[in-house]
N, C-alpha and C. Protein backbone atom coordinates (compact mmCIF):
# COMPACT_ATOMS: atom_id res chain seq x y z
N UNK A 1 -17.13 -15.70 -7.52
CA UNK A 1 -16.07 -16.21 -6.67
C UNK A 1 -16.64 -17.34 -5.81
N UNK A 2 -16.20 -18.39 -5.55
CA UNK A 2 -16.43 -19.21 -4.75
C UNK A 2 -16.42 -19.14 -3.44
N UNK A 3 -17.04 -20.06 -2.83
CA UNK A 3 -16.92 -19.76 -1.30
C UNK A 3 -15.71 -19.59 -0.53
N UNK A 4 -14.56 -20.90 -0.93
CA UNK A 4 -13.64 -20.82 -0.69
C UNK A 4 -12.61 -19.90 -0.41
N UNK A 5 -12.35 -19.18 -1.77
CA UNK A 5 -11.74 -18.49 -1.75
C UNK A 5 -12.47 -17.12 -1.41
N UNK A 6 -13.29 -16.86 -1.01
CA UNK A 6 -14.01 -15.84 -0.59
C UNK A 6 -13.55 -15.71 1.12
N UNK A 7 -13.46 -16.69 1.56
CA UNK A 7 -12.90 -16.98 2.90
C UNK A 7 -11.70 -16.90 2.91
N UNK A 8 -10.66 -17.47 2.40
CA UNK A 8 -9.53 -16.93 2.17
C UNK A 8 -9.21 -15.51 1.97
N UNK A 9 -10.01 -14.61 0.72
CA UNK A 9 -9.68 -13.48 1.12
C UNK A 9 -10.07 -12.69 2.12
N UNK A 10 -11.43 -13.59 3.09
CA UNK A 10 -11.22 -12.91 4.44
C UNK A 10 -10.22 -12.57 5.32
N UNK A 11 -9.82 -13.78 5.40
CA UNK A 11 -8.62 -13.61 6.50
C UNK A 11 -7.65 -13.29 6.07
N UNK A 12 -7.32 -12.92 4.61
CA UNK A 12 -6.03 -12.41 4.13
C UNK A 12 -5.78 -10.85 4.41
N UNK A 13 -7.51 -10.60 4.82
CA UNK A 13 -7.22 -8.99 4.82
C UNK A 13 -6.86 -8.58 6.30
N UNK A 14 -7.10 -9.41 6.96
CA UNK A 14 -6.45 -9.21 8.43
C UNK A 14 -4.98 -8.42 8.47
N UNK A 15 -4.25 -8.97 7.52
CA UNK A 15 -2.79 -8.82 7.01
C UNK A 15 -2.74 -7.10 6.49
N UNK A 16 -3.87 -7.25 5.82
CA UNK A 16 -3.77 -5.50 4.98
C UNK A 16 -3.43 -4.32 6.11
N UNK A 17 -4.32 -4.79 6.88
CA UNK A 17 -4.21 -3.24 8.00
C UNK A 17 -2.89 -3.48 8.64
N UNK A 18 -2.99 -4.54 9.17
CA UNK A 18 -1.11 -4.42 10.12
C UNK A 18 0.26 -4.07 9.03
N UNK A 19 -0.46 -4.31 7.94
CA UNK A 19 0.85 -4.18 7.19
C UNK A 19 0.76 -2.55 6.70
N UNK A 20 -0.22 -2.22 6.73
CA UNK A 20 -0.54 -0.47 6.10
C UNK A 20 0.25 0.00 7.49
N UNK A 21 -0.03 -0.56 8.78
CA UNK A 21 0.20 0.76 9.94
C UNK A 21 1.72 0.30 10.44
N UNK A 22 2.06 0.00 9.94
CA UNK A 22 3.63 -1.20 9.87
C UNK A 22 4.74 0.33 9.94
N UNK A 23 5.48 0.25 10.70
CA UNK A 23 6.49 1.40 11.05
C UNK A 23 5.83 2.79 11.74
N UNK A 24 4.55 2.66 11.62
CA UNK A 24 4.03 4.29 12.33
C UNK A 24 4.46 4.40 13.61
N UNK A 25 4.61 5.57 13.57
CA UNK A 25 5.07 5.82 14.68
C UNK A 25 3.80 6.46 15.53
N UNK A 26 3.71 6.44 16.71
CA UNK A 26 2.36 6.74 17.69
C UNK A 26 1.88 8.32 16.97
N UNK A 27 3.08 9.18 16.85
CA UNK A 27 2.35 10.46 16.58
C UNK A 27 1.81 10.32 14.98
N UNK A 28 2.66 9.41 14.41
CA UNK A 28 1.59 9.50 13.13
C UNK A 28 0.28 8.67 12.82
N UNK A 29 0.44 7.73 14.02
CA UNK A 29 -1.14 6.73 13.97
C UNK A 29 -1.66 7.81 14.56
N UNK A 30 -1.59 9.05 15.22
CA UNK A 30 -2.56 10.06 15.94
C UNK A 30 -3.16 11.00 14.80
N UNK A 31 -2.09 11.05 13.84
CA UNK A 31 -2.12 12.44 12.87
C UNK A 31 -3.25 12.38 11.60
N UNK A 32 -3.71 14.00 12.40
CA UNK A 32 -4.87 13.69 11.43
C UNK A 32 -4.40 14.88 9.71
N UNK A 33 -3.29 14.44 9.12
CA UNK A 33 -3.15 14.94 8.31
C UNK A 33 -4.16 15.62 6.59
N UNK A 34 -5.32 15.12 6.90
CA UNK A 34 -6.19 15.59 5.93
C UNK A 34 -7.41 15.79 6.49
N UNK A 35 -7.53 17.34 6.69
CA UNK A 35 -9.10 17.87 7.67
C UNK A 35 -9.93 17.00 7.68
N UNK A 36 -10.58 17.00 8.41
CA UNK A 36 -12.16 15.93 8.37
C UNK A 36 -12.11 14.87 8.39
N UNK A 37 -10.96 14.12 8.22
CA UNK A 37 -10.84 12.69 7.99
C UNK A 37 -10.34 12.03 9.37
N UNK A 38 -11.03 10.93 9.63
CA UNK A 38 -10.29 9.85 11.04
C UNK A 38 -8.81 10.14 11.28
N UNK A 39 -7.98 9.85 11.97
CA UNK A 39 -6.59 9.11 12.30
C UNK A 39 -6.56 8.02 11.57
N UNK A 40 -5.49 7.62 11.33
CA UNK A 40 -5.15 6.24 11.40
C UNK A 40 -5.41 5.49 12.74
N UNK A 41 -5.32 5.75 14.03
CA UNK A 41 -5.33 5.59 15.04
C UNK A 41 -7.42 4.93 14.62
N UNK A 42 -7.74 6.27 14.62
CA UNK A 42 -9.24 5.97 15.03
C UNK A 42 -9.84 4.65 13.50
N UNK A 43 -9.16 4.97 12.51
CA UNK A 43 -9.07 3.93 11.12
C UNK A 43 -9.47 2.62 11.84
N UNK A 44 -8.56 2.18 12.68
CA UNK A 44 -8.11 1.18 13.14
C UNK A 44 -9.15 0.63 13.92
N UNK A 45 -9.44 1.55 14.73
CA UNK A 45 -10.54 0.99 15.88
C UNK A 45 -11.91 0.97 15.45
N UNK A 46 -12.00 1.82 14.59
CA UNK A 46 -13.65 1.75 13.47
C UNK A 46 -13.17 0.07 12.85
N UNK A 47 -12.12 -0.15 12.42
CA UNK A 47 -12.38 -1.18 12.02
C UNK A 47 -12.01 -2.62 12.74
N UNK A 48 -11.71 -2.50 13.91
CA UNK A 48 -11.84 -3.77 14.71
C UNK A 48 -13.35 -3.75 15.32
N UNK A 49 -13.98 -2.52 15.81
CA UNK A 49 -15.52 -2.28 15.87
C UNK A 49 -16.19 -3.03 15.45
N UNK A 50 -16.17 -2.55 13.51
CA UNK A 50 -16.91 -3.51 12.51
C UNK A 50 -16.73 -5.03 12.20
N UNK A 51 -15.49 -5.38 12.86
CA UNK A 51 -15.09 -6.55 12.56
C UNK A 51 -15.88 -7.66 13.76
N UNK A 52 -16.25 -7.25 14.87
CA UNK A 52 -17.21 -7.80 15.72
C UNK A 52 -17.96 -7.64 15.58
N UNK A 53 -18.91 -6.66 14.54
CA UNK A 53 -20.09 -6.47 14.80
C UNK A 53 -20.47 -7.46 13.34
N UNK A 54 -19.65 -7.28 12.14
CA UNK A 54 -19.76 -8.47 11.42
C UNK A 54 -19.92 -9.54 11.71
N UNK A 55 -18.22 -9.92 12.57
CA UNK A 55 -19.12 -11.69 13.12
C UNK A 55 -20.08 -11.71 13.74
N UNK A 56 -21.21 -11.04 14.63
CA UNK A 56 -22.07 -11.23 15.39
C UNK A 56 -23.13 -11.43 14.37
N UNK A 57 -23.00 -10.41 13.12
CA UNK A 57 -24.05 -10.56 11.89
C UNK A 57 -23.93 -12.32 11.50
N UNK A 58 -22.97 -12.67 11.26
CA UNK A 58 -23.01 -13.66 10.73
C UNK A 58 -22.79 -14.71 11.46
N UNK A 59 -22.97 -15.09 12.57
CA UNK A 59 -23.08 -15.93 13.34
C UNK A 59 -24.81 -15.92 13.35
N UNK A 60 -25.41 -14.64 13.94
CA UNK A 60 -26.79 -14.85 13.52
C UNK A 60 -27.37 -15.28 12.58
N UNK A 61 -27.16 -15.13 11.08
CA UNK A 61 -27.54 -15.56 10.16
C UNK A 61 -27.35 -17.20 9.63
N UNK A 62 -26.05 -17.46 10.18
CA UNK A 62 -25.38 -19.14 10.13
C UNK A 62 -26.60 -19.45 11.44
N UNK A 63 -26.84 -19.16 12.60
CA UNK A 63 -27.55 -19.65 13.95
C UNK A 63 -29.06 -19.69 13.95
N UNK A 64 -29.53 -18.39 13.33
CA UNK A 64 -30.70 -18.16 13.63
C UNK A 64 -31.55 -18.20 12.31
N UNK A 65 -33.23 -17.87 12.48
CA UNK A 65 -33.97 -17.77 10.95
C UNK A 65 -34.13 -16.56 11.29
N UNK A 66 -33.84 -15.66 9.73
CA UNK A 66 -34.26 -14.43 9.50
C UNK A 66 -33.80 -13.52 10.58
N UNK A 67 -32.40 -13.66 11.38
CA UNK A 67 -32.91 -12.29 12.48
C UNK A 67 -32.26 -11.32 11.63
N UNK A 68 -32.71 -10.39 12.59
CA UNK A 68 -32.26 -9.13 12.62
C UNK A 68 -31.04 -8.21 12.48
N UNK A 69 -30.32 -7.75 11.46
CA UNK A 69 -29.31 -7.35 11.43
C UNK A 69 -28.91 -5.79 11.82
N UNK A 70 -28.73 -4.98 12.89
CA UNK A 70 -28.80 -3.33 12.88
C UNK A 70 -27.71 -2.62 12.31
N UNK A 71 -28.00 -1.75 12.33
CA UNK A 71 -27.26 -1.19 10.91
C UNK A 71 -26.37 0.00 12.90
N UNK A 72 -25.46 0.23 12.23
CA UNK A 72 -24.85 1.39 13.28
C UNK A 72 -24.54 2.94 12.32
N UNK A 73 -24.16 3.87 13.46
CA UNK A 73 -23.70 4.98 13.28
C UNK A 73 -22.39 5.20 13.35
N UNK A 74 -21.47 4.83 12.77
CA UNK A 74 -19.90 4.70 12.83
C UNK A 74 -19.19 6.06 13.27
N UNK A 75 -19.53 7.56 12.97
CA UNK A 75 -19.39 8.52 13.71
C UNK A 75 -19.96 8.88 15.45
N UNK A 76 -20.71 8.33 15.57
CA UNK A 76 -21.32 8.05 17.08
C UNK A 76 -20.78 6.89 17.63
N UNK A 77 -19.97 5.90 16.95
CA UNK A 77 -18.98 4.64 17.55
C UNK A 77 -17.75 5.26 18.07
N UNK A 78 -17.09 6.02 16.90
CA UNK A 78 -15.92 6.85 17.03
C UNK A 78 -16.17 7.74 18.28
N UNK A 79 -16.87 8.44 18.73
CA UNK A 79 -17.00 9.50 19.67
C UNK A 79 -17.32 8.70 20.82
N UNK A 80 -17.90 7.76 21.06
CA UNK A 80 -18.09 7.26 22.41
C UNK A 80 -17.70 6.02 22.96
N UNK A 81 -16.74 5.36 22.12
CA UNK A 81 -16.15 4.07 22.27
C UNK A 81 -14.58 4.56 22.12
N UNK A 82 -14.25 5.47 23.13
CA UNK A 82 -13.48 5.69 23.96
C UNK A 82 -11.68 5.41 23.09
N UNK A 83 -12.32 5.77 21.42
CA UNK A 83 -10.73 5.70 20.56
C UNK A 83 -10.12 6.13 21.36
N UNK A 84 -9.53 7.15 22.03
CA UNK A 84 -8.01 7.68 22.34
C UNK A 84 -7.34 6.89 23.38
N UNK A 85 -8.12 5.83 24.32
CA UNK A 85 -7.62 5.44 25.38
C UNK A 85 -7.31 3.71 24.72
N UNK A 86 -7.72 3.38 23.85
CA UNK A 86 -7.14 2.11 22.60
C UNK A 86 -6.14 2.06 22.40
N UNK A 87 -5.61 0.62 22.25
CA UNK A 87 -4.06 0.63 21.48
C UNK A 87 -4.17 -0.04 20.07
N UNK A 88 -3.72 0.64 19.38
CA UNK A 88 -3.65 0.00 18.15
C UNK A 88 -3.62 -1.61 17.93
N UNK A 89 -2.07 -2.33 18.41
CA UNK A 89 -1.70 -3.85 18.46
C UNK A 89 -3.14 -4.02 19.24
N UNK A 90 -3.56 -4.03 20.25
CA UNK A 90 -4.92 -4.79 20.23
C UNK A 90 -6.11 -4.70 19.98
N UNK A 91 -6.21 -4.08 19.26
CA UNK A 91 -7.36 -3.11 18.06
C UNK A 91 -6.80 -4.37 16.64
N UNK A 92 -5.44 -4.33 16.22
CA UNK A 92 -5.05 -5.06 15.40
C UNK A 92 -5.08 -6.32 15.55
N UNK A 93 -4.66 -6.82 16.85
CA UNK A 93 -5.11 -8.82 17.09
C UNK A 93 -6.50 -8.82 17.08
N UNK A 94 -7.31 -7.88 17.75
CA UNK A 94 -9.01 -8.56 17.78
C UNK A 94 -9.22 -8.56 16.44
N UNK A 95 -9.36 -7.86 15.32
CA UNK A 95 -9.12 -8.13 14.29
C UNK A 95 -8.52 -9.20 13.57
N UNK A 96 -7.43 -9.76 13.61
CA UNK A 96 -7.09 -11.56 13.46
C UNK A 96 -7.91 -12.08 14.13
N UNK A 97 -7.59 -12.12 15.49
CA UNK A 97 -8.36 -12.94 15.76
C UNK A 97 -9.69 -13.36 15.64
N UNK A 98 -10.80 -12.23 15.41
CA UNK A 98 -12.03 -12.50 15.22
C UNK A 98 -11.84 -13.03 13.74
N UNK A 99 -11.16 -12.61 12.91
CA UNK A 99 -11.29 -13.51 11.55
C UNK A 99 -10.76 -14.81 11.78
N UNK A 100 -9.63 -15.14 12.33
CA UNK A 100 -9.18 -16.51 12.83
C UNK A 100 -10.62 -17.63 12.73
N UNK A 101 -11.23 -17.24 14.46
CA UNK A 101 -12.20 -17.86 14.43
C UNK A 101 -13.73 -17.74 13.70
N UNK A 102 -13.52 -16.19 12.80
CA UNK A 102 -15.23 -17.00 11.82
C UNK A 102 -14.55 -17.68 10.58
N UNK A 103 -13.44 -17.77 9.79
CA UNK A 103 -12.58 -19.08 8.97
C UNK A 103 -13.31 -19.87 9.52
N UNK A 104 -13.17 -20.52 10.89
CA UNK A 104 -12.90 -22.19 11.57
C UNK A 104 -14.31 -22.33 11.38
N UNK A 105 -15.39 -21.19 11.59
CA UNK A 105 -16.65 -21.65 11.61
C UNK A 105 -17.40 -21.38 9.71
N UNK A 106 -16.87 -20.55 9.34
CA UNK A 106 -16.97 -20.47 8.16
C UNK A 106 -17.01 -21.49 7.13
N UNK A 107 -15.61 -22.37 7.09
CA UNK A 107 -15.40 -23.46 6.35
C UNK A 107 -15.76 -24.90 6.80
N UNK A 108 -16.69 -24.74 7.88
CA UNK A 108 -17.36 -26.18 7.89
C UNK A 108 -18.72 -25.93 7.45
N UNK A 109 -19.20 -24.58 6.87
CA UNK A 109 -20.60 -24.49 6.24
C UNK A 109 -20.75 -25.30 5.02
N UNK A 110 -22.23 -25.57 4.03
CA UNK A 110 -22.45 -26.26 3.33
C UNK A 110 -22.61 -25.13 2.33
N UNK A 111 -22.52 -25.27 1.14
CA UNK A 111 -22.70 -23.96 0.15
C UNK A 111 -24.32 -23.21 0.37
N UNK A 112 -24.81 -24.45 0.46
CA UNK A 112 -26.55 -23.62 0.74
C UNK A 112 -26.18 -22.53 2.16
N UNK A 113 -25.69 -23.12 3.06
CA UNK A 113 -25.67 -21.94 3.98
C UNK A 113 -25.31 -20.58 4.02
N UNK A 114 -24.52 -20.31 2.87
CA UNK A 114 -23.93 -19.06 2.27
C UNK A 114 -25.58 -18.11 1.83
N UNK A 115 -26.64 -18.92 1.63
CA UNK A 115 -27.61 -18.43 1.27
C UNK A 115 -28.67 -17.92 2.31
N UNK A 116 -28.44 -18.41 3.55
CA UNK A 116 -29.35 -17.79 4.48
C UNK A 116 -28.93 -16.59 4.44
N UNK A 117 -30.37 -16.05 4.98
CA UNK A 117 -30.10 -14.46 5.43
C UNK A 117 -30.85 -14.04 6.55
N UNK A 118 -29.94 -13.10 6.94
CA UNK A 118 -30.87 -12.03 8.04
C UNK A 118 -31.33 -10.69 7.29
N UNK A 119 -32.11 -9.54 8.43
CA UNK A 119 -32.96 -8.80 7.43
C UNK A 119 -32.09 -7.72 8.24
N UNK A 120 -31.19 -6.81 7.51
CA UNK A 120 -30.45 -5.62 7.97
C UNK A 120 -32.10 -4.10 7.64
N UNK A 121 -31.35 -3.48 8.76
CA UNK A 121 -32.22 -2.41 9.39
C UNK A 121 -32.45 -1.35 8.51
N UNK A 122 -31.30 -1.30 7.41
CA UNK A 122 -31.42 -0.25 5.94
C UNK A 122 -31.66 -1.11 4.98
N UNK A 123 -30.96 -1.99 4.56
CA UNK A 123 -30.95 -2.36 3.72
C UNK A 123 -32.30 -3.79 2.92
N UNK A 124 -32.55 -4.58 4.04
CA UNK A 124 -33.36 -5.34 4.19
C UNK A 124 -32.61 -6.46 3.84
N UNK A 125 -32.91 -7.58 3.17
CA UNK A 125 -32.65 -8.84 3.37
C UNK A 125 -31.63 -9.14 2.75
N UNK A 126 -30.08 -9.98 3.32
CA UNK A 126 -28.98 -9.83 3.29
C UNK A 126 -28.55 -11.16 3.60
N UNK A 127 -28.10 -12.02 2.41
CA UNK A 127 -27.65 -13.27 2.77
C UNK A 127 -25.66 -13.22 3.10
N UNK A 128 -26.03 -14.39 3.69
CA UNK A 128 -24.45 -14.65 4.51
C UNK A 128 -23.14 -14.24 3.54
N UNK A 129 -23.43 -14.89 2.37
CA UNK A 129 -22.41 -14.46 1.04
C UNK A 129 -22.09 -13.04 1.22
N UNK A 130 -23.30 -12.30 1.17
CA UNK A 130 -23.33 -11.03 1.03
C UNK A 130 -22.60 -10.12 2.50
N UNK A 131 -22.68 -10.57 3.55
CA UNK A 131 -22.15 -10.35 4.40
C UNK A 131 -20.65 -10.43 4.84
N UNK A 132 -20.56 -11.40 3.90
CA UNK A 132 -19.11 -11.81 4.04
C UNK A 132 -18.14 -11.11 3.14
N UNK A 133 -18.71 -11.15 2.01
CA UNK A 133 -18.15 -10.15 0.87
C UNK A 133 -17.65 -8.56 1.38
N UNK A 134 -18.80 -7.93 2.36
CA UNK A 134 -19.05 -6.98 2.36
C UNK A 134 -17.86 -6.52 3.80
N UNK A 135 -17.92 -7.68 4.55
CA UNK A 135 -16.75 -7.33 5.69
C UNK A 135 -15.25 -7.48 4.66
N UNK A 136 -15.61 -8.44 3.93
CA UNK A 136 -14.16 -9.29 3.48
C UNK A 136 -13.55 -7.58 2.41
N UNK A 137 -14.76 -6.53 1.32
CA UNK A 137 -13.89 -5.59 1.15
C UNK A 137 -13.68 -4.49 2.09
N UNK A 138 -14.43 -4.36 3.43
CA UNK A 138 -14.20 -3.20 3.94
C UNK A 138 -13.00 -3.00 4.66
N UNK A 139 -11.84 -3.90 4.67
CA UNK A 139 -10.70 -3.57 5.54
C UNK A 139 -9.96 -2.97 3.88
N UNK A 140 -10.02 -3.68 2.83
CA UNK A 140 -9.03 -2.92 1.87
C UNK A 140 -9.69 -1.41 1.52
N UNK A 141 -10.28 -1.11 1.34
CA UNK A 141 -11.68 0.49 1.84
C UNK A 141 -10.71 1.18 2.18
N UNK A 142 -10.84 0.77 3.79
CA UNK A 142 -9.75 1.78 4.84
C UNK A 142 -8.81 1.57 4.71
N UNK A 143 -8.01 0.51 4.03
CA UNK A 143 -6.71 0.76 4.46
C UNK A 143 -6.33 1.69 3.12
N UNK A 144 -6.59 1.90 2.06
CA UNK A 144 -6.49 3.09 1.13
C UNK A 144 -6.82 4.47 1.83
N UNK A 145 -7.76 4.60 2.48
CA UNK A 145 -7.67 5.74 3.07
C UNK A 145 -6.48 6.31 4.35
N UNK A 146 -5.71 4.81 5.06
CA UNK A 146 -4.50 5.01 5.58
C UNK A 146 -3.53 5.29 5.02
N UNK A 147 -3.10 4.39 3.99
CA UNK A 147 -2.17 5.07 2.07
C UNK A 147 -2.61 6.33 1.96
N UNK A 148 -2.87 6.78 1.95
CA UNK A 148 -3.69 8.22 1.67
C UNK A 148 -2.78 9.36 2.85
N UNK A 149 -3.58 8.90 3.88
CA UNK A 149 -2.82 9.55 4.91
C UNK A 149 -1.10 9.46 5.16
N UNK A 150 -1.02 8.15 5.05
CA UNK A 150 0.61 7.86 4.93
C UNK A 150 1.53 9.06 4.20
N UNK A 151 0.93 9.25 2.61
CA UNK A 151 0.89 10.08 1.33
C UNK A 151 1.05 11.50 2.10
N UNK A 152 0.19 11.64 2.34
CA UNK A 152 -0.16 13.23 3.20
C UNK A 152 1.11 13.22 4.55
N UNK A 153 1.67 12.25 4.76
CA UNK A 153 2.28 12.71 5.92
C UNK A 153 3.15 12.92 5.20
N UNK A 154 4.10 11.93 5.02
CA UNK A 154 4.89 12.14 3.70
C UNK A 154 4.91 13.60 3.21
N UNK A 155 4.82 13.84 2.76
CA UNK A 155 4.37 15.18 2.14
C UNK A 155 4.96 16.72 2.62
């Protein structure tokens, strides 16, 4: 896939989640209809979380040589970054919006720049492509697991 359109389907997925949580109603963005599994509610905020902590990855890697990428604990995000007192709609704009602005900075890169990398804390060395790819599928990820739940409420 090209760069281009690799960026494009970044910011297209911005669209996926608002459109998955599109008619819920508060008690069903709360409902945790399949044991063990997030909310939709908490879905949401794990993934505006990751969506800053991505651009910060990749701003480092576009900014800096070789830094450092840390890897997180997404169950220890959920428990102490205060999901229940969140609202969804702005859980859902930081999400546009942080894709908004890495597009603007995205598409004035040169193709070689897609090739720098930083060195992530599990994985080890991780170029920008790869970073981008990797935010660009994790909103369609979760939002199947919100379909899912939707399914189950339904039900």
């Amino acid at each position: 896939m090209n760069h281009e359109q690799l960026i494009s389907n970044y910011l297209e997925g911005a669209s996926f989640v608002r459109n998955a949580v599109e008619g819920m109603s508060q008690e069903q963005l709360l409902a945790k209809p399949i044991p063990g599994k997030w909310s939709t509610h908490q879905v949401v905020c794990h993934l505006a979380d990751t969506e800053a902590l991505y651009a910060e990855r990749m701003k480092r890697v576009i900014a800096e040589q070789e830094p450092p990428l840390l890897s997180i604990a997404p169950d220890a995000w959920m428990s102490r970054l205060v999901c229940p007192e969140r609202v969804v709609e702005e859980e859902l704009r930081l999400i546009e919006l942080t894709r908004n602005q890495m597009v603007r900075i995205l598409r004035t890169l040169k193709p070689d720049d897609f090739q720098r990398h930083g060195i992530h804390s599990e994985v080890g060395s991780m170029t920008l492509e790869i970073v981008l790819t990797r935010i660009t599928d994790h909103l369609p990820h979760h939002v199947r697991f919100i379909n899912e739940k939707k399914r189950a409420l339904a039900s």
